[in-house]
Protein backbone atom coordinates (compact mmCIF):
# COMPACT_ATOMS: atom_id res chain seq x y z
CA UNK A 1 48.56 -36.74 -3.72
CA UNK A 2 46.12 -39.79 -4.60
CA UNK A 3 43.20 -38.51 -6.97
CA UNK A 4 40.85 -39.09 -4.54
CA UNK A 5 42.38 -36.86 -2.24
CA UNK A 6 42.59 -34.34 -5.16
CA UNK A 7 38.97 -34.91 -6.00
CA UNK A 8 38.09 -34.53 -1.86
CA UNK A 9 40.40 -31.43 -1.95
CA UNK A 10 38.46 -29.58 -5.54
CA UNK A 11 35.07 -30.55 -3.55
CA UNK A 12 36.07 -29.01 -0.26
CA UNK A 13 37.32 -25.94 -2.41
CA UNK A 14 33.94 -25.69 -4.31
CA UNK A 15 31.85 -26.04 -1.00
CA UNK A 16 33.62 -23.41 0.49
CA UNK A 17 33.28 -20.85 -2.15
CA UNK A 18 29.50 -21.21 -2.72
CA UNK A 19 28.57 -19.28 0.50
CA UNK A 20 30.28 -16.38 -1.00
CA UNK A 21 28.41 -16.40 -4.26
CA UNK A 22 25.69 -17.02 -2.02
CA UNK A 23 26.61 -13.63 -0.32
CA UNK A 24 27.05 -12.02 -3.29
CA UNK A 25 23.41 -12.34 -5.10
CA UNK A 26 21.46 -11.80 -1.61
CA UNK A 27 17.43 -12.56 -2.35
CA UNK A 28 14.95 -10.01 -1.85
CA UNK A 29 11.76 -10.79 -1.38
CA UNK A 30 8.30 -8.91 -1.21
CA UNK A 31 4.96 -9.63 -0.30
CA UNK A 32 1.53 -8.69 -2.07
CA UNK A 33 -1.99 -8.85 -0.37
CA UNK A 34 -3.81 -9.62 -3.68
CA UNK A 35 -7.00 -10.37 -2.34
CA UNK A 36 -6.94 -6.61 -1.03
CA UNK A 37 -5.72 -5.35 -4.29
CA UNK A 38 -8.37 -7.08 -6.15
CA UNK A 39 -11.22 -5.20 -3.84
CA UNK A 40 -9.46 -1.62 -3.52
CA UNK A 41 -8.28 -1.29 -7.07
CA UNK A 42 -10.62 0.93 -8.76
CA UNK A 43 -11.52 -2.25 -11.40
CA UNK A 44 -12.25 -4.25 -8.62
CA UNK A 45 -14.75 -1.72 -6.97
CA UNK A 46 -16.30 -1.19 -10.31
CA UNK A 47 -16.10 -4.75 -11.09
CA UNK A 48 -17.92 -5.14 -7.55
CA UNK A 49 -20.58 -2.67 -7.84
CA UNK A 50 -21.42 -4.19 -11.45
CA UNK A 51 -21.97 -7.69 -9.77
CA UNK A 52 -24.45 -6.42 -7.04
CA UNK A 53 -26.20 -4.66 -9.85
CA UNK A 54 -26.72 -7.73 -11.60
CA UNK A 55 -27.74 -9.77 -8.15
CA UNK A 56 -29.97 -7.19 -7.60
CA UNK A 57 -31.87 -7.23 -11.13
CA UNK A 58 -31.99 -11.27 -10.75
CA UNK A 59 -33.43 -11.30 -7.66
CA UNK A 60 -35.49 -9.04 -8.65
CA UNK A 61 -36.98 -11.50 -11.19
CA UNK A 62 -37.26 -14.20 -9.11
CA UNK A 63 -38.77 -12.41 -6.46
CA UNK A 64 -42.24 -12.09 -8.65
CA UNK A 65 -42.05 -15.99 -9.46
CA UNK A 66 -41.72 -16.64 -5.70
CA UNK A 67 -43.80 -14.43 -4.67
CA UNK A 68 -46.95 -16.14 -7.11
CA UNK A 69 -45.50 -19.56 -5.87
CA UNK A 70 -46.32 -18.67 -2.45
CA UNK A 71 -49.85 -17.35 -3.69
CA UNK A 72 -50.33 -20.81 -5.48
CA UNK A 73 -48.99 -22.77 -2.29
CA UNK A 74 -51.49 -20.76 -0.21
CA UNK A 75 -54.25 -21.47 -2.69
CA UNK A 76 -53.55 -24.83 -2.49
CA UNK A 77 -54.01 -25.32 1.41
CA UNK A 78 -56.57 -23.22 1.79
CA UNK A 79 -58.69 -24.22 -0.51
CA UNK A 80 -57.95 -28.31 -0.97
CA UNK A 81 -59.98 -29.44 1.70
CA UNK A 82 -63.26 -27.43 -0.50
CA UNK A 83 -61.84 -28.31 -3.93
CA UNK A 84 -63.25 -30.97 -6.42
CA UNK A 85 -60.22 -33.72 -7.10
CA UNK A 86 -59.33 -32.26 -10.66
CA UNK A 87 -59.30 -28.99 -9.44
CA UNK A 88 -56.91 -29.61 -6.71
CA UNK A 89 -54.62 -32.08 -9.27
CA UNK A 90 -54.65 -28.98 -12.05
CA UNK A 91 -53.81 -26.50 -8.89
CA UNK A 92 -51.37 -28.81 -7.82
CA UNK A 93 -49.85 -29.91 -11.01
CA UNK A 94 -49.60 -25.94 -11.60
CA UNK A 95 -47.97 -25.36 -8.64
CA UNK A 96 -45.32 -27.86 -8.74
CA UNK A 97 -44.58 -26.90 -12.35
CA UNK A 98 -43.75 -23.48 -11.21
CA UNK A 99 -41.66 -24.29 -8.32
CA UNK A 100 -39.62 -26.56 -10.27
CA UNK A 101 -39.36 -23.35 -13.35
CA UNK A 102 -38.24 -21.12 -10.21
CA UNK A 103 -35.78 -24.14 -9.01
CA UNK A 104 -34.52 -23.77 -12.45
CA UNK A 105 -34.33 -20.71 -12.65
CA UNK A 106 -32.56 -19.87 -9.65
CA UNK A 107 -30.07 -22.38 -10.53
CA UNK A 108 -29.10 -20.89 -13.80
CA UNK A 109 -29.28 -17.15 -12.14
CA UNK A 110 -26.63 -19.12 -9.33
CA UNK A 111 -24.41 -20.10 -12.49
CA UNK A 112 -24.87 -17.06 -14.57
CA UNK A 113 -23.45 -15.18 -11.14
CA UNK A 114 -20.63 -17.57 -10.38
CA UNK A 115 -19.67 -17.28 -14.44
CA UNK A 116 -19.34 -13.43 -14.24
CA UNK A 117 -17.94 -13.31 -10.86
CA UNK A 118 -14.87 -15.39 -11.96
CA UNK A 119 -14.44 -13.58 -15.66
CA UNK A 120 -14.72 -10.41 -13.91
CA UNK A 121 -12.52 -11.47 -11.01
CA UNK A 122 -9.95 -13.09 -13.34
CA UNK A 123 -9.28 -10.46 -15.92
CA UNK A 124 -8.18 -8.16 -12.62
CA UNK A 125 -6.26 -10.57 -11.26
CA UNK A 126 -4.38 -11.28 -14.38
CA UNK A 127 -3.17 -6.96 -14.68
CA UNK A 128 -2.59 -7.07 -11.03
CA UNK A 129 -0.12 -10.38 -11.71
CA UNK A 130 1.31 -8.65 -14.82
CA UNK A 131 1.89 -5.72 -12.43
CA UNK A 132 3.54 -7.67 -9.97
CA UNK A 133 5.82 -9.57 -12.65
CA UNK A 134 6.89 -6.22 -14.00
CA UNK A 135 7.41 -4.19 -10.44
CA UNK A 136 9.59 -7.91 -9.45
CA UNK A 137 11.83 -7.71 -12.64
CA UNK A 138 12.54 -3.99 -12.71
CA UNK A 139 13.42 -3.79 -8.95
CA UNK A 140 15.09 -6.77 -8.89
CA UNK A 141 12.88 -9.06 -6.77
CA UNK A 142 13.78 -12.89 -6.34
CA UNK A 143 10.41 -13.84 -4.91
CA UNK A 144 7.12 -12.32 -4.67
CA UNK A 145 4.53 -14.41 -2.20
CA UNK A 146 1.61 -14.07 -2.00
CA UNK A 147 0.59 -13.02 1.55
CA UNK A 148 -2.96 -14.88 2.18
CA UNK A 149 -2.23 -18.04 -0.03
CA UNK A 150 1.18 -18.44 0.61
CA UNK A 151 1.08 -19.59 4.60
CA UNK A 152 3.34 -15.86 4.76
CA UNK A 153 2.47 -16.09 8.59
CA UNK A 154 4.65 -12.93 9.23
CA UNK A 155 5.89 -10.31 7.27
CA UNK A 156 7.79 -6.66 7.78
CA UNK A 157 5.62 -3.59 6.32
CA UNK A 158 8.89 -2.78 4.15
CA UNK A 159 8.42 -5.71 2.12
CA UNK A 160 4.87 -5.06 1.22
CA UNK A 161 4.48 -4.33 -2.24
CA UNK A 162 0.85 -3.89 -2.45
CA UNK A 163 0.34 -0.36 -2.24
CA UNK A 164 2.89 -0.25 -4.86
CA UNK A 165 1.27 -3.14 -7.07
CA UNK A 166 -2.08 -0.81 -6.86
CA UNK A 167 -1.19 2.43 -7.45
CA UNK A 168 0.14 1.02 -10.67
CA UNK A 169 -2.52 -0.94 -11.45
CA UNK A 170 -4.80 1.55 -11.27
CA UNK A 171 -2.30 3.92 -13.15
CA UNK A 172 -2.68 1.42 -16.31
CA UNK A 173 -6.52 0.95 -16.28
């Protein structure tokens, strides 16, 4: 035999007992919703209740500043047409002060929000993929997707390791 027939013969022999090994180490996969782990574990609907609280006190505050910027913007129609031209310039001056302080304002309470939402949001998300990691490696799990970021268009129920990934998760914290 020619070495390139023996070399065509050991890759022939190779090719055909990969399928086998294949066989032998079959996948398993599983599937987590962790958008609806994040808002049914119990940090999440603490972690949810906290940030309404905290869109509730801010709105709160800028409710009063709105509230006296409408009064001023009022003021100002009503009463420009009667007013002396230093008084309406002061009024007016006042007024657009204050609406650009609420502008501000609102801005920062947008960022302050957005800030919080993704610590808050983040730390969770980090135990529930811990959770995941540990459930994968102690059942023996080759790959875990992730069922609303993943394009996982179709899934069985027996692969879905979310109840699992939450009852844990909540178990730890």
């Amino acid at each position: 035999m020619k070495p390139v027939h023996l070399i065509g013969a050991a890759l022939l022999l190779a090719l055909l007992s990969v399928p086998v090994a294949v066989q032998a180490a079959e996948p398993k996969i599983g599937v987590v919703d962790l958008q609806r782990a994040l808002n049914e574990s119990d940090a999440g609907k603490k972690a949810k209740v906290d940030f309404k609280a905290r869109v509730d006190k801010l709105e709160g505050q800028l409710k009063g500043q709105k509230e006296e910027l409408d009064r001023l913007k009022e003021e100002l129609e009503r009463k420009a047409v009667v007013m002396r031209d230093d008084e309406r310039r002061k009024l007016s001056t006042d007024f657009e002060k204050k609406r650009l302080d609420l502008k501000s304002k609102f801005e920062e309470a947008q960022g302050e929000l957005q800030r919080k939402d993704q610590e808050l949001t983040g730390q969770i998300i980090e135990g529930l993929t811990q959770v995941i990691k540990q459930i994968a490696e102690n059942e023996n799990y080759t790959l875990v997707l992730e069922t609303s970021s993943s394009g996982v268009l179709y899934h069985a129920n027996s692969i879905d390791l979310t109840e699992q990934v939450l009852s844990t998760y909540n178990a730890r914290h």
